[in-house]
N, C-alpha and C. Protein backbone atom coordinates (compact mmCIF):
# COMPACT_ATOMS: atom_id res chain seq x y z
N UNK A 1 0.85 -1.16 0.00
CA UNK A 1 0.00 0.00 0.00
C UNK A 1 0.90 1.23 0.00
N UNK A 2 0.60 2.19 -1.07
CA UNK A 2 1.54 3.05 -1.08
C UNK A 2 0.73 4.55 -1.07
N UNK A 3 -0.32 4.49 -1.34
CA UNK A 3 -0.96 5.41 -1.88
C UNK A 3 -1.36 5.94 -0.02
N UNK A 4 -1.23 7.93 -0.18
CA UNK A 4 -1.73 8.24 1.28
C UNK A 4 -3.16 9.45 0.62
N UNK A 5 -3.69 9.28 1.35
CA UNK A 5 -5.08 9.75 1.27
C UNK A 5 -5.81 10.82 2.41
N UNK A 6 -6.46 11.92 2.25
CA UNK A 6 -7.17 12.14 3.23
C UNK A 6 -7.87 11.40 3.51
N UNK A 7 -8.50 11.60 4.91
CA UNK A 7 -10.00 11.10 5.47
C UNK A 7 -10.62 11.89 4.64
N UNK A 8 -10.72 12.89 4.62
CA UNK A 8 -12.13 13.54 3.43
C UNK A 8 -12.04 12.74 2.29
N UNK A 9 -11.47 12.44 1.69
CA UNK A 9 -11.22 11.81 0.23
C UNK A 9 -11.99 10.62 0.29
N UNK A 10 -11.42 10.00 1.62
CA UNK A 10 -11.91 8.54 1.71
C UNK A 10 -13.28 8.95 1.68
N UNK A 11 -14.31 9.17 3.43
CA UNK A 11 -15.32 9.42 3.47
C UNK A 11 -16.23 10.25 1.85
N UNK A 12 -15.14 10.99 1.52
CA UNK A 12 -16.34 11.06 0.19
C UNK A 12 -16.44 10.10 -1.13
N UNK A 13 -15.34 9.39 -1.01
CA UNK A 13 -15.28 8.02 -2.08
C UNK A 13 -15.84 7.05 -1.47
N UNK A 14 -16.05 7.17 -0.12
CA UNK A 14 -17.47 6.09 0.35
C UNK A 14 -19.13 6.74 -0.04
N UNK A 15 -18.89 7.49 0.31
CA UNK A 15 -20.34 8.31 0.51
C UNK A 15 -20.64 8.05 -0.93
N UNK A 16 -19.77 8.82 -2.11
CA UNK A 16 -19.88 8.14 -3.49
C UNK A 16 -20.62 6.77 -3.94
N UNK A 17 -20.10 5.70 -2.98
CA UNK A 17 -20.30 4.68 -3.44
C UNK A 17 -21.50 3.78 -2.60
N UNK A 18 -21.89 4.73 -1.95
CA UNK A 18 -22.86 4.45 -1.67
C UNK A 18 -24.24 4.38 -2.04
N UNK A 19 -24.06 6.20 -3.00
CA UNK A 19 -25.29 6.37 -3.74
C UNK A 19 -25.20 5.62 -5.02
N UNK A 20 -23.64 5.42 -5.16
CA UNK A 20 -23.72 4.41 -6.64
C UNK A 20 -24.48 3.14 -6.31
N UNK A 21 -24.14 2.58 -5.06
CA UNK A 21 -24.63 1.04 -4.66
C UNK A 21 -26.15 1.15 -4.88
N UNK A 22 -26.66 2.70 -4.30
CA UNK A 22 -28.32 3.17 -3.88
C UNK A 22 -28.67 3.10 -5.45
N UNK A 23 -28.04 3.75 -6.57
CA UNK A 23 -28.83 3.35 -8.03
C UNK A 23 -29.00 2.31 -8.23
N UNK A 24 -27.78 1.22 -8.10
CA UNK A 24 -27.85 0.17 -8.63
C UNK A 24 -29.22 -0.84 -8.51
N UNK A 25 -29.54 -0.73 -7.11
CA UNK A 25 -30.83 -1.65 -6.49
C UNK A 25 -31.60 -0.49 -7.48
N UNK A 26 -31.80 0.50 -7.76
CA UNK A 26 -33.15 1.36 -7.97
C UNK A 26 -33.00 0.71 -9.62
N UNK A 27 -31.80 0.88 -10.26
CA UNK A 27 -32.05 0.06 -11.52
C UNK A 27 -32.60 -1.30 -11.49
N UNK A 28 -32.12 -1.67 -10.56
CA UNK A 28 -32.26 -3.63 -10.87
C UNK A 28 -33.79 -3.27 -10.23
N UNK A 29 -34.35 -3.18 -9.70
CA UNK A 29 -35.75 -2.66 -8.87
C UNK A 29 -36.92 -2.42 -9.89
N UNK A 30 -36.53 -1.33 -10.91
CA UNK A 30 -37.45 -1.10 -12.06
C UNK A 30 -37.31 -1.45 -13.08
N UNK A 31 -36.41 -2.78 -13.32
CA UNK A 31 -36.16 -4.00 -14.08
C UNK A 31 -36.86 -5.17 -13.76
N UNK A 32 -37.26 -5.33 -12.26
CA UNK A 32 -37.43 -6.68 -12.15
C UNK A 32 -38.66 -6.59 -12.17
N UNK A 33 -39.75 -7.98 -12.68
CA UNK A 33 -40.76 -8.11 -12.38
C UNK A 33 -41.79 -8.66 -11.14
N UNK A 34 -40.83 -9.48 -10.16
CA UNK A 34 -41.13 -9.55 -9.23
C UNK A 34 -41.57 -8.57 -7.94
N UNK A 35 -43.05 -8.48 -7.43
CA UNK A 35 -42.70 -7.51 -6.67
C UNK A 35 -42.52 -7.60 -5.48
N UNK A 36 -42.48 -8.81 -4.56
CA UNK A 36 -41.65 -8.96 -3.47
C UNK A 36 -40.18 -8.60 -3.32
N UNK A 37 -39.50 -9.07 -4.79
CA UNK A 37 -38.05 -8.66 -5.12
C UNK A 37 -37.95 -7.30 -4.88
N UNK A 38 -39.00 -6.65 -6.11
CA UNK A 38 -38.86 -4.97 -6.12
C UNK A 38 -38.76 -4.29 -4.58
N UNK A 39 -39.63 -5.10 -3.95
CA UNK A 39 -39.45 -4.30 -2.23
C UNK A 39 -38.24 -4.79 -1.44
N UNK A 40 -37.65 -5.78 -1.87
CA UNK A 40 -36.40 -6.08 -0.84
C UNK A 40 -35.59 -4.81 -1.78
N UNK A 41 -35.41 -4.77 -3.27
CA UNK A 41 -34.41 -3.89 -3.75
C UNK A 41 -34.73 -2.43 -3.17
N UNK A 42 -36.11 -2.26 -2.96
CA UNK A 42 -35.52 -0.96 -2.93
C UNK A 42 -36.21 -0.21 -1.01
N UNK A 43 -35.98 -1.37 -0.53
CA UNK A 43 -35.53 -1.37 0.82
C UNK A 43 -34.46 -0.95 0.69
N UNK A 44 -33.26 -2.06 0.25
CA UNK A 44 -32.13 -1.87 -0.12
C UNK A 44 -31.37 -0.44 -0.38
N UNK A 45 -31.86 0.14 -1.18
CA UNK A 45 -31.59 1.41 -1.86
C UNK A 45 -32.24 2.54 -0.88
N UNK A 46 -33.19 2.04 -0.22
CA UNK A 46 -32.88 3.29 1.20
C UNK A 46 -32.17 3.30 1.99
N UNK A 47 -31.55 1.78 2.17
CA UNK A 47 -30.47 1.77 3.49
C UNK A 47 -29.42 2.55 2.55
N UNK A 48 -29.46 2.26 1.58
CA UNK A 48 -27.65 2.81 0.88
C UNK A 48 -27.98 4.30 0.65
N UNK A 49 -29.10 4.93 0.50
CA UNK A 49 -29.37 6.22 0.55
C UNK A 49 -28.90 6.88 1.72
N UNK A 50 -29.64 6.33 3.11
CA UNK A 50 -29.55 6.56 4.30
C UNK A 50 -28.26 6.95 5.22
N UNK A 51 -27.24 5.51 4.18
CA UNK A 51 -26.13 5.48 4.59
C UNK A 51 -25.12 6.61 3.95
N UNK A 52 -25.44 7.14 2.44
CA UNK A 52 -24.81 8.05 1.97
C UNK A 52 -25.30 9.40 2.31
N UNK A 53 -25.90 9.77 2.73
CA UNK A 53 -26.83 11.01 3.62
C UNK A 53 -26.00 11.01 5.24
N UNK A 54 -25.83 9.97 5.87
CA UNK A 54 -25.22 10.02 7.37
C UNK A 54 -23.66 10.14 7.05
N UNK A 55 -22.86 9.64 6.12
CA UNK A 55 -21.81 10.17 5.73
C UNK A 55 -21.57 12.17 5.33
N UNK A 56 -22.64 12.00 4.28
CA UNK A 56 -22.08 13.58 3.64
C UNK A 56 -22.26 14.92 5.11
N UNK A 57 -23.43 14.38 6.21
CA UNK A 57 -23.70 15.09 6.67
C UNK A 57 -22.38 15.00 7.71
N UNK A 58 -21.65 13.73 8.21
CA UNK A 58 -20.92 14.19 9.23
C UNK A 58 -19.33 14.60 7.95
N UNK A 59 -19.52 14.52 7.13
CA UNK A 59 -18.54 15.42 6.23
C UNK A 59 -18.85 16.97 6.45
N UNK A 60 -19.71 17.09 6.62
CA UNK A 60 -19.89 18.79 6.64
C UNK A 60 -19.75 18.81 8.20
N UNK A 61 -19.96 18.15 9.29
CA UNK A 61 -20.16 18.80 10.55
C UNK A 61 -18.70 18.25 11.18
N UNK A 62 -17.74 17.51 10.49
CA UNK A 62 -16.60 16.80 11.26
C UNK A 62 -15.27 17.97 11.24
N UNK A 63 -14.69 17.89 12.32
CA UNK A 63 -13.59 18.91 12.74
C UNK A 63 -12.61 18.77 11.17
N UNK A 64 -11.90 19.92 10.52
CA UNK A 64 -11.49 20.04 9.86
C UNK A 64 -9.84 18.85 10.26
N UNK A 65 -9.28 19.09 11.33
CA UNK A 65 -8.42 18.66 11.96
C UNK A 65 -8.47 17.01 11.71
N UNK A 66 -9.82 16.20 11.58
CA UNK A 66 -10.31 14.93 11.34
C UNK A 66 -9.95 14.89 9.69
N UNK A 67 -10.92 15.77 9.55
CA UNK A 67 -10.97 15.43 7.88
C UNK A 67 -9.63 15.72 6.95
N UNK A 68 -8.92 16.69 7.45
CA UNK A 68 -7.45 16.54 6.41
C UNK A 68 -6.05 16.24 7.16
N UNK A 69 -6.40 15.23 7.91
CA UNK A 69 -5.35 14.11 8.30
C UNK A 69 -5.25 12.82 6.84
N UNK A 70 -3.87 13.01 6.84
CA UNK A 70 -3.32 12.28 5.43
C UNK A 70 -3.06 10.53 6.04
N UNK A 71 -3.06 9.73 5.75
CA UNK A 71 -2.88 8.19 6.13
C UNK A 71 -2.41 7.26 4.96
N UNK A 72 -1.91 6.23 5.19
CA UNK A 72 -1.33 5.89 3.90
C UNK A 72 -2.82 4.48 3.89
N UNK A 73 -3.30 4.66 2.76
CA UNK A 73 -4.75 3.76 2.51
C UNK A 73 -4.84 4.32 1.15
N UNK A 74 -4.94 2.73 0.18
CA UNK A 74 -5.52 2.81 -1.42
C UNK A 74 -7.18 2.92 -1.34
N UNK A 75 -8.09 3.56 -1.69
CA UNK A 75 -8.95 3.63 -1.82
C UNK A 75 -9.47 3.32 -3.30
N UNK A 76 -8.94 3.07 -4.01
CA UNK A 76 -8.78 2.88 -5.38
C UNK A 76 -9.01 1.61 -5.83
N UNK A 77 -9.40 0.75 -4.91
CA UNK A 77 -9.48 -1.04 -4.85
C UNK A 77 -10.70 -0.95 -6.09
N UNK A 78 -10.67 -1.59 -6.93
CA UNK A 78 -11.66 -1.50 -7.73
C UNK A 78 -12.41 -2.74 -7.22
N UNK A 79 -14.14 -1.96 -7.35
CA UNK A 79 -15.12 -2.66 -6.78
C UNK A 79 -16.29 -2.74 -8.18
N UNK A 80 -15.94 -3.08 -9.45
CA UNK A 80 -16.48 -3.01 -10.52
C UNK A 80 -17.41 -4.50 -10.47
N UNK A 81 -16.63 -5.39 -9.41
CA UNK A 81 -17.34 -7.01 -9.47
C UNK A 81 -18.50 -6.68 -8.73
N UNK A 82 -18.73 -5.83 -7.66
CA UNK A 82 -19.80 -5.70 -7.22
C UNK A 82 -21.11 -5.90 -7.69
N UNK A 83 -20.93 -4.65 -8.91
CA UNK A 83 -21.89 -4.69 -9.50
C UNK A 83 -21.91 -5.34 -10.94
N UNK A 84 -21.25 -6.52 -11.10
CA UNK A 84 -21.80 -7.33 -12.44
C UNK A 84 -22.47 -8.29 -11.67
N UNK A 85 -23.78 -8.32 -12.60
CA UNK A 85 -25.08 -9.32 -12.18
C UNK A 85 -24.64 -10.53 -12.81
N UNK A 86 -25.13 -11.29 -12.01
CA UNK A 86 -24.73 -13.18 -12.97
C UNK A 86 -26.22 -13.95 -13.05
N UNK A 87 -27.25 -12.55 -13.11
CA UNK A 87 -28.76 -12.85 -13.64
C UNK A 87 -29.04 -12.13 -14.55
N UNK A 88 -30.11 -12.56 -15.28
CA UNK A 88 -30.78 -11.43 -16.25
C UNK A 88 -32.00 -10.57 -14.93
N UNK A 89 -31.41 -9.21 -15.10
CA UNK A 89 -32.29 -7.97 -14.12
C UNK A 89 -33.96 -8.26 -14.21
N UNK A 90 -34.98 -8.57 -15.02
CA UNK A 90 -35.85 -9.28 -14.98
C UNK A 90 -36.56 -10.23 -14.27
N UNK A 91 -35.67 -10.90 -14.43
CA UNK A 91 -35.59 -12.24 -13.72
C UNK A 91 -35.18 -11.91 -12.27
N UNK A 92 -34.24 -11.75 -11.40
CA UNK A 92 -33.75 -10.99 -10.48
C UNK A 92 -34.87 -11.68 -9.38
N UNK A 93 -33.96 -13.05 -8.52
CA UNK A 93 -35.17 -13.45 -7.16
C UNK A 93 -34.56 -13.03 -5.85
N UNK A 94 -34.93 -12.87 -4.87
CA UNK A 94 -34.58 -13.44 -3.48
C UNK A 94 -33.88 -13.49 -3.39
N UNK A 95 -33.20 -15.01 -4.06
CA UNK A 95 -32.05 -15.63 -3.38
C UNK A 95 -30.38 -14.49 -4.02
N UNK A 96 -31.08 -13.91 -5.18
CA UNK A 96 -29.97 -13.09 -5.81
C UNK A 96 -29.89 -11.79 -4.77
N UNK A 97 -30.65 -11.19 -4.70
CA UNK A 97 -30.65 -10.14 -4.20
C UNK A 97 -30.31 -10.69 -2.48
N UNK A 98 -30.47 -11.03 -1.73
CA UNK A 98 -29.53 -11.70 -0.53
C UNK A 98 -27.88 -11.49 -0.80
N UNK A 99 -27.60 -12.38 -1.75
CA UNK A 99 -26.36 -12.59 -2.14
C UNK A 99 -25.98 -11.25 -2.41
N UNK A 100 -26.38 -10.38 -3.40
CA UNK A 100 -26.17 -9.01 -3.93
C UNK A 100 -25.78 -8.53 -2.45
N UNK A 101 -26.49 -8.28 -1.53
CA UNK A 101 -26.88 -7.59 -0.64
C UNK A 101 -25.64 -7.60 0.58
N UNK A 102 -25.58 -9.05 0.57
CA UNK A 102 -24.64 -9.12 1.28
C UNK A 102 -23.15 -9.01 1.08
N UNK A 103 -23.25 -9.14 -0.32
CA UNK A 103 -21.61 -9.04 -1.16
C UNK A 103 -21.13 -7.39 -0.35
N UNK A 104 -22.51 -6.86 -1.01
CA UNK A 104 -21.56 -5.22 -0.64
C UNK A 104 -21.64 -4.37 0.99
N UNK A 105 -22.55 -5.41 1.76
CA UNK A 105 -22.41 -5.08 3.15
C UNK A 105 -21.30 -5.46 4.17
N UNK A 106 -21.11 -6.53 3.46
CA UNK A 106 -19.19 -6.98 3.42
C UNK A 106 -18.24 -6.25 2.78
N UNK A 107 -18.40 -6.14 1.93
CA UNK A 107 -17.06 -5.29 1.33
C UNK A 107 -17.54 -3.81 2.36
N UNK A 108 -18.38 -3.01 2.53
CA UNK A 108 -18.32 -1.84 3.08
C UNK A 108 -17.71 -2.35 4.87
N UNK A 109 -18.07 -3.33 5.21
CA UNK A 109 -17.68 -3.34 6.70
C UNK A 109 -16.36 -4.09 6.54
N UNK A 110 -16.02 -4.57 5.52
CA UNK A 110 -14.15 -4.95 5.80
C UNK A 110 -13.45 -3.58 5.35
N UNK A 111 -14.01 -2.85 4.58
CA UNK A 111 -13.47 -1.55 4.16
C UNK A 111 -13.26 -0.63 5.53
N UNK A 112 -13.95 -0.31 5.82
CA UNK A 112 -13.95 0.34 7.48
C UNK A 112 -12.84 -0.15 8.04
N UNK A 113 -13.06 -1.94 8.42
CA UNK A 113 -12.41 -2.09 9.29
C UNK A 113 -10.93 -2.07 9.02
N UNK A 114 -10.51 -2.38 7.43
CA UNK A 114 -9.41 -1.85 7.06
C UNK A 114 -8.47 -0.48 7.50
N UNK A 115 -9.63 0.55 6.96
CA UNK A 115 -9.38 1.57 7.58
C UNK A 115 -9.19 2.16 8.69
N UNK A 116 -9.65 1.50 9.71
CA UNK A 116 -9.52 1.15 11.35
C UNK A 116 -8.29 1.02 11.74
N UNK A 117 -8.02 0.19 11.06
CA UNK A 117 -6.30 -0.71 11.28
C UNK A 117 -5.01 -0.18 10.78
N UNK A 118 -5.43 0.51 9.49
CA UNK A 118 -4.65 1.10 8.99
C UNK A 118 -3.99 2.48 9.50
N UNK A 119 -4.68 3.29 9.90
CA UNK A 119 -4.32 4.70 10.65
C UNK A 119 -3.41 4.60 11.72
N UNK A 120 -3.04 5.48 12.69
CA UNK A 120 -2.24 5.92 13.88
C UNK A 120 -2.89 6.57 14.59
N UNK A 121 -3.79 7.61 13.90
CA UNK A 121 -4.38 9.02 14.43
C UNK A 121 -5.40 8.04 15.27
N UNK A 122 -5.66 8.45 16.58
CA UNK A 122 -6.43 8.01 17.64
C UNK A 122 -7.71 8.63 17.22
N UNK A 123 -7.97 9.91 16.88
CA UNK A 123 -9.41 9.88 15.94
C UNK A 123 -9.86 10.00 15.13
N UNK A 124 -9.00 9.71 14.34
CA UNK A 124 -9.69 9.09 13.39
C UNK A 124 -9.44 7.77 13.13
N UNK A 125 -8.86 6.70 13.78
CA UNK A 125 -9.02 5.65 13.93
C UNK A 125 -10.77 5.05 14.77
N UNK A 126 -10.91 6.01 15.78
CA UNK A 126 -12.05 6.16 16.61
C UNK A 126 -13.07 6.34 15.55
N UNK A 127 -13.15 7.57 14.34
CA UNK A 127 -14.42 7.74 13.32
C UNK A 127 -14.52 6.44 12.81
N UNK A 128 -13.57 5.87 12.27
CA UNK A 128 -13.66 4.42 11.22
C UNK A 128 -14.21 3.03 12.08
N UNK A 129 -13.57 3.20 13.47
CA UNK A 129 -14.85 2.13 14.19
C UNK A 129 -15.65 2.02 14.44
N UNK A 130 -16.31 3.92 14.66
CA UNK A 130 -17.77 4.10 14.86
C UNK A 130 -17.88 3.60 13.34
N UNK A 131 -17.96 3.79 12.06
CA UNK A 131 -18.02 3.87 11.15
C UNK A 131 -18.42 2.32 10.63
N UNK A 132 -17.37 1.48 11.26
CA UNK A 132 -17.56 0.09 11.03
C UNK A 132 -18.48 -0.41 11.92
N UNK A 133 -18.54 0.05 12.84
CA UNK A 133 -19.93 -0.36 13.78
C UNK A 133 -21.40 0.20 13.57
N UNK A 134 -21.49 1.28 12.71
CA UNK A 134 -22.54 1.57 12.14
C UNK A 134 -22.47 0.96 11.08
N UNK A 135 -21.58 0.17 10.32
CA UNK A 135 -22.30 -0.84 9.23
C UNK A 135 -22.91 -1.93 9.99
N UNK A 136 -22.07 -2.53 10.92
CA UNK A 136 -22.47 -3.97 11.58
C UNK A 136 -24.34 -3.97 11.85
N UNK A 137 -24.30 -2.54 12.32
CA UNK A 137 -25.44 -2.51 12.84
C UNK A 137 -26.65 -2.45 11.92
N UNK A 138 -26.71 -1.19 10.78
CA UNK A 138 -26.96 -1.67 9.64
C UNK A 138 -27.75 -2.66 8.90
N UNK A 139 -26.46 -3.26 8.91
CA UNK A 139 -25.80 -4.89 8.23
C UNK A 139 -27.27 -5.56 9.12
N UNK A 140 -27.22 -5.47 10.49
CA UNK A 140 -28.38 -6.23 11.70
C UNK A 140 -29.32 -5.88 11.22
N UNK A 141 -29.95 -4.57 10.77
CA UNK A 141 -30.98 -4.05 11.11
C UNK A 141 -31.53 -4.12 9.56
N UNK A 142 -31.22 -4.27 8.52
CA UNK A 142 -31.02 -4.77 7.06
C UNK A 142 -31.61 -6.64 7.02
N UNK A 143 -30.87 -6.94 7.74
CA UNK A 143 -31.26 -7.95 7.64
C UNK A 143 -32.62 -8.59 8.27
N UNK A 144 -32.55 -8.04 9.36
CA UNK A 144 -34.11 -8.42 9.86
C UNK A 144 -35.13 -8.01 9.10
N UNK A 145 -35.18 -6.56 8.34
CA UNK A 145 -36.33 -6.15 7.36
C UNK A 145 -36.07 -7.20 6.44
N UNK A 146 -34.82 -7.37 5.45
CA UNK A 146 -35.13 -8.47 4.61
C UNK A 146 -35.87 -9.38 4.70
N UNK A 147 -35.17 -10.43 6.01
CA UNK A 147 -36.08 -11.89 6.33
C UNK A 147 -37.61 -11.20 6.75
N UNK A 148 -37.76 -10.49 7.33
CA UNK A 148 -39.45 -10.15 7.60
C UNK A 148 -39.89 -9.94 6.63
N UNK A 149 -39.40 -9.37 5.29
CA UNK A 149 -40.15 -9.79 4.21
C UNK A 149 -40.32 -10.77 3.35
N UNK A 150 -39.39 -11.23 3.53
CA UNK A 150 -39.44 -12.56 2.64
C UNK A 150 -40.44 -13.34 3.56
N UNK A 151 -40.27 -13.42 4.58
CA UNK A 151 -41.65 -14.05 5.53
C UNK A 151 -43.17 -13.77 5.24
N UNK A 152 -43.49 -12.51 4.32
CA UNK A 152 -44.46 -12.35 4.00
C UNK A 152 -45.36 -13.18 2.71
């Protein structure tokens, strides 16, 4: 790892990719014909809304002193597999969208915790665990709406 980065940079190349993650379900959503599917996707696409909204806002309210501390972290990991589907969007069941779902609630909470590990700075090592612990939680609270709907 060679590449050093702000925390602003990072937090806004997450926040980024969050609302990218938030289209993606809204595309696959008004593709699919299922409409139990359509409501897990775009459940989905509010948590990733939700989640890119609680980012930008503590970007604007976080101590400048936080945000342009430099760290050595690639942020540049290309996450292009994320989003290739290995269904036709149509078609698009359950069991895909689970899998979808969880691919990138993993990659966002090993990303954190990467970032956790990676730093020195005591806070902003501290933002990236709150950070990773607001995915975990998330991640919990994501999942119970899922299965309660699929229960329906």
């Amino acid at each position: 790892m060679s590449n050093f980065s702000q925390v602003h940079e990072l937090l806004l190349h997450n926040q980024h990719l969050h609302t990218r993650t938030g289209n993606f379900y809204g595309i696959l959503s008004n593709q699919a014909k299922n409409e139990r599917v359509k409501m897990l996707l775009n459940t989905l696409l509010k948590h990733e809304s939700e989640m890119s909204s609680s980012l930008k806002a503590y970007i604007k309210k976080a101590p400048s002193k936080i945000l342009n501390t430099y760290f050595q972290f690639d942020h540049e990991i290309s996450v292009e597999e994320l989003f290739v589907t290995k269904f036709e969007p149509e078609q698009i069941n359950t069991d895909d969208v689970e899998i979808m779902a969880t691919a990138f609630d993993d990659y966002f909470c090993d990303l954190y915790s990467e970032m956790q590990e990676s730093v020195d700075c005591e806070q902003v090592r501290d933002l990236f665990e709150n950070l990773h612990e607001h995915m975990i939680e998330e991640k919990k609270k994501l999942s119970i709406d899922i299965y309660s709907m699929m229960d329906m």
